[in-house]
PDB file of N, CA and C in Angstrom:
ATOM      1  N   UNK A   1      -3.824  -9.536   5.633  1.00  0.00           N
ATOM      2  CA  UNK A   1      -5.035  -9.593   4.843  1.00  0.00           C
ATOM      3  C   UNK A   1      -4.794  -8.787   3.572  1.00  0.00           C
ATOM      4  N   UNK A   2      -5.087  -9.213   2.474  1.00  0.00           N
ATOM      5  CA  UNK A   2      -4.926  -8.771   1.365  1.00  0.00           C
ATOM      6  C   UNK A   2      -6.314  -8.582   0.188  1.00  0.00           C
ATOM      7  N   UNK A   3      -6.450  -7.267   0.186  1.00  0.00           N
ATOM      8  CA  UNK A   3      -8.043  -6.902  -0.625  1.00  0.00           C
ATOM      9  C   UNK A   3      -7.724  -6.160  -1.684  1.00  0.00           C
ATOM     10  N   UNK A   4      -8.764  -6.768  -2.725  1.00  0.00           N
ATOM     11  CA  UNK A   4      -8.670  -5.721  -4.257  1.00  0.00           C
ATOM     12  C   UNK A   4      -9.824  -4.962  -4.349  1.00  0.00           C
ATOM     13  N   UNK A   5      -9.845  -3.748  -3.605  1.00  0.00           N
ATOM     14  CA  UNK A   5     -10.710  -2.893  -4.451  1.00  0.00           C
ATOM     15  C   UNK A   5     -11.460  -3.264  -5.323  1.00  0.00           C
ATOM     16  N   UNK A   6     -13.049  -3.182  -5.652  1.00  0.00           N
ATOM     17  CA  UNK A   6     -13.781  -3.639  -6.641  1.00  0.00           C
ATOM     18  C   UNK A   6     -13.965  -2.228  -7.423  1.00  0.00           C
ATOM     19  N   UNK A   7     -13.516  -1.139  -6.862  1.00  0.00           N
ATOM     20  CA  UNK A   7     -13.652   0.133  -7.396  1.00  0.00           C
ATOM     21  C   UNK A   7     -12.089  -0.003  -8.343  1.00  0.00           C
ATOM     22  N   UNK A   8     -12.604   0.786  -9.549  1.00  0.00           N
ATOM     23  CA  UNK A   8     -11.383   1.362 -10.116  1.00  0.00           C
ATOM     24  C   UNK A   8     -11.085   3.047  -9.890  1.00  0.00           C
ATOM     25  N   UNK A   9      -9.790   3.086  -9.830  1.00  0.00           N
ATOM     26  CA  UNK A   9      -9.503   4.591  -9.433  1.00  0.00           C
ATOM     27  C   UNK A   9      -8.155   4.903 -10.800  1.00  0.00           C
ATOM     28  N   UNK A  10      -8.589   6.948 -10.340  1.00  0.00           N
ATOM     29  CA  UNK A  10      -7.607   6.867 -11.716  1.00  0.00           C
ATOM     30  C   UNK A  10      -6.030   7.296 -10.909  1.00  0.00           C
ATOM     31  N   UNK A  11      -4.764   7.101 -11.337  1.00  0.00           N
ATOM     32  CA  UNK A  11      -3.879   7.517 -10.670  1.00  0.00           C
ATOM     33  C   UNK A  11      -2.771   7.748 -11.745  1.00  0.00           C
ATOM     34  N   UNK A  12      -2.048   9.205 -11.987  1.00  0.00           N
ATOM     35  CA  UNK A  12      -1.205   9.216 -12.959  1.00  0.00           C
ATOM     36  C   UNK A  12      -2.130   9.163 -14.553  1.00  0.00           C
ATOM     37  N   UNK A  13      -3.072   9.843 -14.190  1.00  0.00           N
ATOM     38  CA  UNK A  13      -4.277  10.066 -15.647  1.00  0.00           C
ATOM     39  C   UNK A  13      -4.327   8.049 -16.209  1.00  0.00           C
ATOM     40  N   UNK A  14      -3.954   7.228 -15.151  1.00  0.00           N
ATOM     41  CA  UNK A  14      -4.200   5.524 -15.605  1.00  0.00           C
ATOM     42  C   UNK A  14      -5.656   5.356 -14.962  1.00  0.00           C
ATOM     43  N   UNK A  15      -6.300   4.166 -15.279  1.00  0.00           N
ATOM     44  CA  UNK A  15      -7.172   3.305 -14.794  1.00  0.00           C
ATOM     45  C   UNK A  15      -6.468   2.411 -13.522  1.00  0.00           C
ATOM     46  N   UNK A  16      -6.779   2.354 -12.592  1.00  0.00           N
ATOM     47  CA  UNK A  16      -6.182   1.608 -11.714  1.00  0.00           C
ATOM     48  C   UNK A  16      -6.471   1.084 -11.238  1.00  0.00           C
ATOM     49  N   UNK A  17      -6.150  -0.507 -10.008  1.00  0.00           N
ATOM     50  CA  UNK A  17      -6.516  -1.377  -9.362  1.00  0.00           C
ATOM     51  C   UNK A  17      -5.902  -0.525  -7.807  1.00  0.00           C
ATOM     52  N   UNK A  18      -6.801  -0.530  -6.417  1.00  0.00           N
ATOM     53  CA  UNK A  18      -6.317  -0.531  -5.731  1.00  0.00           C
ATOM     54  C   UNK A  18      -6.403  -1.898  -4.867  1.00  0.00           C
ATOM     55  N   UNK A  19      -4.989  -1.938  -3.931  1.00  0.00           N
ATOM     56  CA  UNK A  19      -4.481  -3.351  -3.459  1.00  0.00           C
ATOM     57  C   UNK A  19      -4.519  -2.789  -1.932  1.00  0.00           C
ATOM     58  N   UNK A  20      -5.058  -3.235  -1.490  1.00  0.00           N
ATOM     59  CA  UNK A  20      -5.051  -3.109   0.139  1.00  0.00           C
ATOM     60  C   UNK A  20      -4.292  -4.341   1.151  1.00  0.00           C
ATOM     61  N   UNK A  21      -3.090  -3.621   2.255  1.00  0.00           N
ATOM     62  CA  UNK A  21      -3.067  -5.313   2.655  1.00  0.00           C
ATOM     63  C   UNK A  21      -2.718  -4.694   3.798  1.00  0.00           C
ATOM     64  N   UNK A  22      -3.208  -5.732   4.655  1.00  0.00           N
ATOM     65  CA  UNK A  22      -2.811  -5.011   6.059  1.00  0.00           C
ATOM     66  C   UNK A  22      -2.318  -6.055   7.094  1.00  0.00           C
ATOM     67  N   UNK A  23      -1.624  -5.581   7.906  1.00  0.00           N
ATOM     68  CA  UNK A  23      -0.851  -6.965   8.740  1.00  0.00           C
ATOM     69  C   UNK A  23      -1.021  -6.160  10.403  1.00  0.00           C
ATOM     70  N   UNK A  24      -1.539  -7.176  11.527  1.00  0.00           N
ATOM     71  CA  UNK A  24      -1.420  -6.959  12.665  1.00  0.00           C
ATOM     72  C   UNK A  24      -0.724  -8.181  13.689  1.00  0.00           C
ATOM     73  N   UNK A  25      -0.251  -8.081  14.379  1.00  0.00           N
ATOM     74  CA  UNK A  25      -0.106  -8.795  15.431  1.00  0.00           C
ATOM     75  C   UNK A  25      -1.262  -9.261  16.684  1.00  0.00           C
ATOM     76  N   UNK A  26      -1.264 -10.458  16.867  1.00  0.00           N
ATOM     77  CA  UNK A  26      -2.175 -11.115  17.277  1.00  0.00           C
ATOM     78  C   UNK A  26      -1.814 -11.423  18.563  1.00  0.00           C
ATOM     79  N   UNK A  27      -3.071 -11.871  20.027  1.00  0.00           N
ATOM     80  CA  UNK A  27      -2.377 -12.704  20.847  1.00  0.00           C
ATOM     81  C   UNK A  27      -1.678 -11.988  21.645  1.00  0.00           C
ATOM     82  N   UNK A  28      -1.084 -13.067  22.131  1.00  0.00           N
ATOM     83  CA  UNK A  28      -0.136 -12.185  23.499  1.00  0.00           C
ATOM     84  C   UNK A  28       1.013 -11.603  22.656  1.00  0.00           C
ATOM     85  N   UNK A  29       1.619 -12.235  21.398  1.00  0.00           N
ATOM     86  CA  UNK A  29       2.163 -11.262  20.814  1.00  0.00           C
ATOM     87  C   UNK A  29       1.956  -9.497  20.899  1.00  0.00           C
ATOM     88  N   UNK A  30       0.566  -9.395  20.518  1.00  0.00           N
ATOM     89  CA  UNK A  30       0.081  -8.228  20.588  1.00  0.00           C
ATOM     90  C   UNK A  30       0.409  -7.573  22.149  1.00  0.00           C
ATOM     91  N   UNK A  31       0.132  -7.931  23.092  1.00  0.00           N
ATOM     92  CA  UNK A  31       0.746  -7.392  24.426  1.00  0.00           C
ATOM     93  C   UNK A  31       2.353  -6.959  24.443  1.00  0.00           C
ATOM     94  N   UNK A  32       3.142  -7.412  23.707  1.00  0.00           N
ATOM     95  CA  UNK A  32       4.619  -6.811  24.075  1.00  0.00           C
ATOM     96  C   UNK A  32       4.864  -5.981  22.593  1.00  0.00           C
ATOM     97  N   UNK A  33       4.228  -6.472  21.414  1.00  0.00           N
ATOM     98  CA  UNK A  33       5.010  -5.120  20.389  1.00  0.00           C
ATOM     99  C   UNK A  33       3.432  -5.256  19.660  1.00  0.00           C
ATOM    100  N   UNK A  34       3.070  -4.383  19.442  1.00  0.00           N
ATOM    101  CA  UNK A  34       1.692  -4.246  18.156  1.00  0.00           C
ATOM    102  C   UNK A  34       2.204  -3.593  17.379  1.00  0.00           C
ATOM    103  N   UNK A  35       1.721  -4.207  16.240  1.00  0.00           N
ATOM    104  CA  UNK A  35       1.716  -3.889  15.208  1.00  0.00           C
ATOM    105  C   UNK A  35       0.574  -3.521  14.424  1.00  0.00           C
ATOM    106  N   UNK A  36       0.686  -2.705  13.181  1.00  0.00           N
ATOM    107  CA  UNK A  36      -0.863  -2.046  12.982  1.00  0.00           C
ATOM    108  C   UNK A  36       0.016  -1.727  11.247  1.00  0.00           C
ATOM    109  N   UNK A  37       0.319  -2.526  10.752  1.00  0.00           N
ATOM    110  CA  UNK A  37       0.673  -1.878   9.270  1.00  0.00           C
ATOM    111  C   UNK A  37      -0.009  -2.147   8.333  1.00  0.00           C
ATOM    112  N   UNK A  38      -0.373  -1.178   7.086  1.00  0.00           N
ATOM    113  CA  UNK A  38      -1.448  -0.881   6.142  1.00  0.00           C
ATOM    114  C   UNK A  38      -0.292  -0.154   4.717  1.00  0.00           C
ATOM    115  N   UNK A  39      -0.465  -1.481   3.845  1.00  0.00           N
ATOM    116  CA  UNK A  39       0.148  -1.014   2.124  1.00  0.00           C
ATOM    117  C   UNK A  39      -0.816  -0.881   1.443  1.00  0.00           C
ATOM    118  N   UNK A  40      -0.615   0.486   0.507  1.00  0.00           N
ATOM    119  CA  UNK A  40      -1.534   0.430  -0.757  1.00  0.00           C
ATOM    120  C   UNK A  40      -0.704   0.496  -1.669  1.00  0.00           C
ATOM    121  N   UNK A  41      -1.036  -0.136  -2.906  1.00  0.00           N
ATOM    122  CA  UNK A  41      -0.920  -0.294  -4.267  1.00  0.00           C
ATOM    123  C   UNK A  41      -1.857   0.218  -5.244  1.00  0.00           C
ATOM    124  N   UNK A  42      -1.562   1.250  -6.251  1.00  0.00           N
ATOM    125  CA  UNK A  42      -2.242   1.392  -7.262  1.00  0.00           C
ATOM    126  C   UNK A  42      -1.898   1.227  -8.649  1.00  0.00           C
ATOM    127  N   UNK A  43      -2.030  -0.323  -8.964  1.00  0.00           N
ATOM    128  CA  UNK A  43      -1.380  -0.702 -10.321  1.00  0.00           C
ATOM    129  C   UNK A  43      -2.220  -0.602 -11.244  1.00  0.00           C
ATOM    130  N   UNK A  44      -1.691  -0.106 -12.278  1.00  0.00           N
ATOM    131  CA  UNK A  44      -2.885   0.113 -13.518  1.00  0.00           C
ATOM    132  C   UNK A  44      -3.314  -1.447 -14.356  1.00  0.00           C
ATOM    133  N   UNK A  45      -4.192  -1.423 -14.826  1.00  0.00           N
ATOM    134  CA  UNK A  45      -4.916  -2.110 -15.039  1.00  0.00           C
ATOM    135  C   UNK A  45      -4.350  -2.820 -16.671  1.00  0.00           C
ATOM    136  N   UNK A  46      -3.878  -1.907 -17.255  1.00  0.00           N
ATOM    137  CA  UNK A  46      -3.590  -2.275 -18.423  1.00  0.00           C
ATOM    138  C   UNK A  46      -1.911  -2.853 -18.774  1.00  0.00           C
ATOM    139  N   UNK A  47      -0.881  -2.021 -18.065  1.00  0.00           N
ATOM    140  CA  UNK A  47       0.075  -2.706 -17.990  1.00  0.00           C
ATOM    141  C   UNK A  47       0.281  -3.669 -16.713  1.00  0.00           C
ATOM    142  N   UNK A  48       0.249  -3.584 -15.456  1.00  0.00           N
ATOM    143  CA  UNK A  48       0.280  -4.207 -14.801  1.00  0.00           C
ATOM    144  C   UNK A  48       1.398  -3.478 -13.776  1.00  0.00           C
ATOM    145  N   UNK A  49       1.602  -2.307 -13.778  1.00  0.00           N
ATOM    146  CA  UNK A  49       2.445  -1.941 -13.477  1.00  0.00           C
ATOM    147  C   UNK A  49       2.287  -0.906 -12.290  1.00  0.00           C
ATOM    148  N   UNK A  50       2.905  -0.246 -11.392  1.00  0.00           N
ATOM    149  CA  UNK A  50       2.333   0.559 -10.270  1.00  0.00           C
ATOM    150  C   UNK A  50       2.517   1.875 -10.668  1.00  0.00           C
ATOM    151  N   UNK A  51       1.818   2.695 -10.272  1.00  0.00           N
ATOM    152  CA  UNK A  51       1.455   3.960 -10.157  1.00  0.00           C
ATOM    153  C   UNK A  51       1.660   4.583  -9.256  1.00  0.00           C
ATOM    154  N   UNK A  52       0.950   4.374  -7.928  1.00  0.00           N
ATOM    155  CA  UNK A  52       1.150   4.734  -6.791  1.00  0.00           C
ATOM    156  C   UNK A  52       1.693   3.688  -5.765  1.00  0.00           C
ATOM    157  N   UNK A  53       2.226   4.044  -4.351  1.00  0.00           N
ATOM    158  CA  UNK A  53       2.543   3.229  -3.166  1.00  0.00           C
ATOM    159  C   UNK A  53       2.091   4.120  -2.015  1.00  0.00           C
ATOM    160  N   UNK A  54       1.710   3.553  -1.399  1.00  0.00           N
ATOM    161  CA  UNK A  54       1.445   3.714   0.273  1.00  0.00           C
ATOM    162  C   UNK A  54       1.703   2.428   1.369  1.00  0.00           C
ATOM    163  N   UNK A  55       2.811   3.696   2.288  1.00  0.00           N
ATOM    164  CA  UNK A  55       2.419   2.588   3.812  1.00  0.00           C
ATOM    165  C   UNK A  55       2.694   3.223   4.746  1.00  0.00           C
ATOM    166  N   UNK A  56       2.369   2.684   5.650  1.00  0.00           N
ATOM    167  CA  UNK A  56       2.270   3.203   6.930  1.00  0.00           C
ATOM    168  C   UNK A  56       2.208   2.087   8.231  1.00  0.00           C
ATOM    169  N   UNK A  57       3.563   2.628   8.733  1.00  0.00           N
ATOM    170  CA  UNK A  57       3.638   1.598   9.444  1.00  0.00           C
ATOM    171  C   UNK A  57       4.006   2.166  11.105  1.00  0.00           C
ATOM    172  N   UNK A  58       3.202   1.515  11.948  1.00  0.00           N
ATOM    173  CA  UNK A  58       3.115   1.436  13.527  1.00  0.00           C
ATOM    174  C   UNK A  58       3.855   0.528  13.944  1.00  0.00           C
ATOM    175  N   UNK A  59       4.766  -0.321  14.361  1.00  0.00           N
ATOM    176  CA  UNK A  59       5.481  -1.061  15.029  1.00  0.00           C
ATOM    177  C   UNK A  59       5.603  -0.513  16.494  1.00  0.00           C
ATOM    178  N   UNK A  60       4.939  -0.686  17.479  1.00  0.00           N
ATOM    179  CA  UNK A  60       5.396  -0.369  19.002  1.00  0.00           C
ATOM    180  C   UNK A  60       5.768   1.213  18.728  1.00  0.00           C
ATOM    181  N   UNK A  61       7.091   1.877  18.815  1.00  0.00           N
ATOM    182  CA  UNK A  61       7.259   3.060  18.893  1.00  0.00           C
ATOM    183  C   UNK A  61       7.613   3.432  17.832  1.00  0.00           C
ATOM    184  N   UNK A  62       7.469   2.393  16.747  1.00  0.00           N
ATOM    185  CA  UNK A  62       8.413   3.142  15.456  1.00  0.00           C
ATOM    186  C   UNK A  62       7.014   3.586  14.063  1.00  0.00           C
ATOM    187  N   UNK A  63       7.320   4.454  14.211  1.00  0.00           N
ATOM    188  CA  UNK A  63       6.179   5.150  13.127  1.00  0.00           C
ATOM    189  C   UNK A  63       7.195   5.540  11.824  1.00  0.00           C
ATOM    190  N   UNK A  64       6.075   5.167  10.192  1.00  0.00           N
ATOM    191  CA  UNK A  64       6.878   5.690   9.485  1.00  0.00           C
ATOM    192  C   UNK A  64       5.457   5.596   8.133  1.00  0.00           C
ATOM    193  N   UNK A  65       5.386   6.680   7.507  1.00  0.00           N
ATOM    194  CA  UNK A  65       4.251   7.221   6.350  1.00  0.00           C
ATOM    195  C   UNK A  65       5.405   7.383   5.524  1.00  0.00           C
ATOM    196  N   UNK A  66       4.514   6.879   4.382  1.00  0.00           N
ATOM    197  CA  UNK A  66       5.556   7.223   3.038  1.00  0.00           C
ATOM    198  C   UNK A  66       4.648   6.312   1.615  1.00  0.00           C
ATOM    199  N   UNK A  67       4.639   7.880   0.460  1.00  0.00           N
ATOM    200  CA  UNK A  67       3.975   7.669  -0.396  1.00  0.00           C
ATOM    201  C   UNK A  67       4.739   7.657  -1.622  1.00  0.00           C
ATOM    202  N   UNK A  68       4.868   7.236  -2.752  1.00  0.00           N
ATOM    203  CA  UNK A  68       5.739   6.577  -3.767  1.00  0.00           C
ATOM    204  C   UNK A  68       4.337   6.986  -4.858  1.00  0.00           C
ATOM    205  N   UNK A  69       5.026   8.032  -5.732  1.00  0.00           N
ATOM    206  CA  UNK A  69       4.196   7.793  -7.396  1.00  0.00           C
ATOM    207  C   UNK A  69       5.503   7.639  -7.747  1.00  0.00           C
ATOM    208  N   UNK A  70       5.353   6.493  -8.984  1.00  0.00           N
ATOM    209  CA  UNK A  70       6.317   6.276  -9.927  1.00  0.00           C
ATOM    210  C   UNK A  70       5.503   6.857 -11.663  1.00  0.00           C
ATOM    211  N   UNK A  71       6.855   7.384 -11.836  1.00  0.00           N
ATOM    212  CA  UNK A  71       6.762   7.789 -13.293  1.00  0.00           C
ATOM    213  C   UNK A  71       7.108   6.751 -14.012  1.00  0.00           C
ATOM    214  N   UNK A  72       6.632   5.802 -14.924  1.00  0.00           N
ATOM    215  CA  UNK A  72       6.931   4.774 -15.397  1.00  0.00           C
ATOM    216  C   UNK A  72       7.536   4.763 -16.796  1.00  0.00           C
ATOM    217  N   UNK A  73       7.248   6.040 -17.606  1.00  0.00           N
ATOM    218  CA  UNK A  73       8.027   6.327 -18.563  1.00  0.00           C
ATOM    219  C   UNK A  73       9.169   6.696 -18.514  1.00  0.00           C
ATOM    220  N   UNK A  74       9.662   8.073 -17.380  1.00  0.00           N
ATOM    221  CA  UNK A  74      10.776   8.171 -17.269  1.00  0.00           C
ATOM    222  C   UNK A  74      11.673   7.050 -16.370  1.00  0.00           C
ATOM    223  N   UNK A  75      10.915   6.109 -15.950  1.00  0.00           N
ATOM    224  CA  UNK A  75      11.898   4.965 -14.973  1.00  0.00           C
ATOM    225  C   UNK A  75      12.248   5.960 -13.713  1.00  0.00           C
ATOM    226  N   UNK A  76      11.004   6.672 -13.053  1.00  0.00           N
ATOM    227  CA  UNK A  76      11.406   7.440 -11.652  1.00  0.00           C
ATOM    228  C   UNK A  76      10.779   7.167 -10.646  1.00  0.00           C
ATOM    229  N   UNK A  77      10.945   7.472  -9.445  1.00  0.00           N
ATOM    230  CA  UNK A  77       9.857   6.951  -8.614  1.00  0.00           C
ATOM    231  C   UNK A  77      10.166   8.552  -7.440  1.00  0.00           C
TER     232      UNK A  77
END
């Protein structure tokens, strides 16, 4: 599932879009591995470009958080 924020947020002193998307496993699938993962995106509005990252991901036993600002002037992340 994939949602745009109707809110703007600021990130990196930008105007920003946040992008929500989230993916689960369904079904009897869901009985042998679940899944539960959630990305955010915060791309600014004016270039089109990202600012921030988030995800977080549950797979059965494998856990993993991890947040990403990119500096877009210096080309860093």
């Amino acid at each position: 599932v994939l949602e745009v924020d109707p809110q703007y947020y600021a990130v990196n002193n930008r105007v920003c879009y946040k992008i929500n998307v989230n993916g689960r496993s369904t079904g009897s699938f869901d009985f042998f591995l679940k899944i539960r993962d959630q990305f955010i995106s915060f791309m600014d509005t004016g270039a089109l470009v990202p600012q921030k990252f988030c995800r977080t991901i549950r797979e059965g036993k494998y856990k993993l958080d991890e947040t990403v600002y990119f500096d877009q002037l210096n080309k860093m992340a």
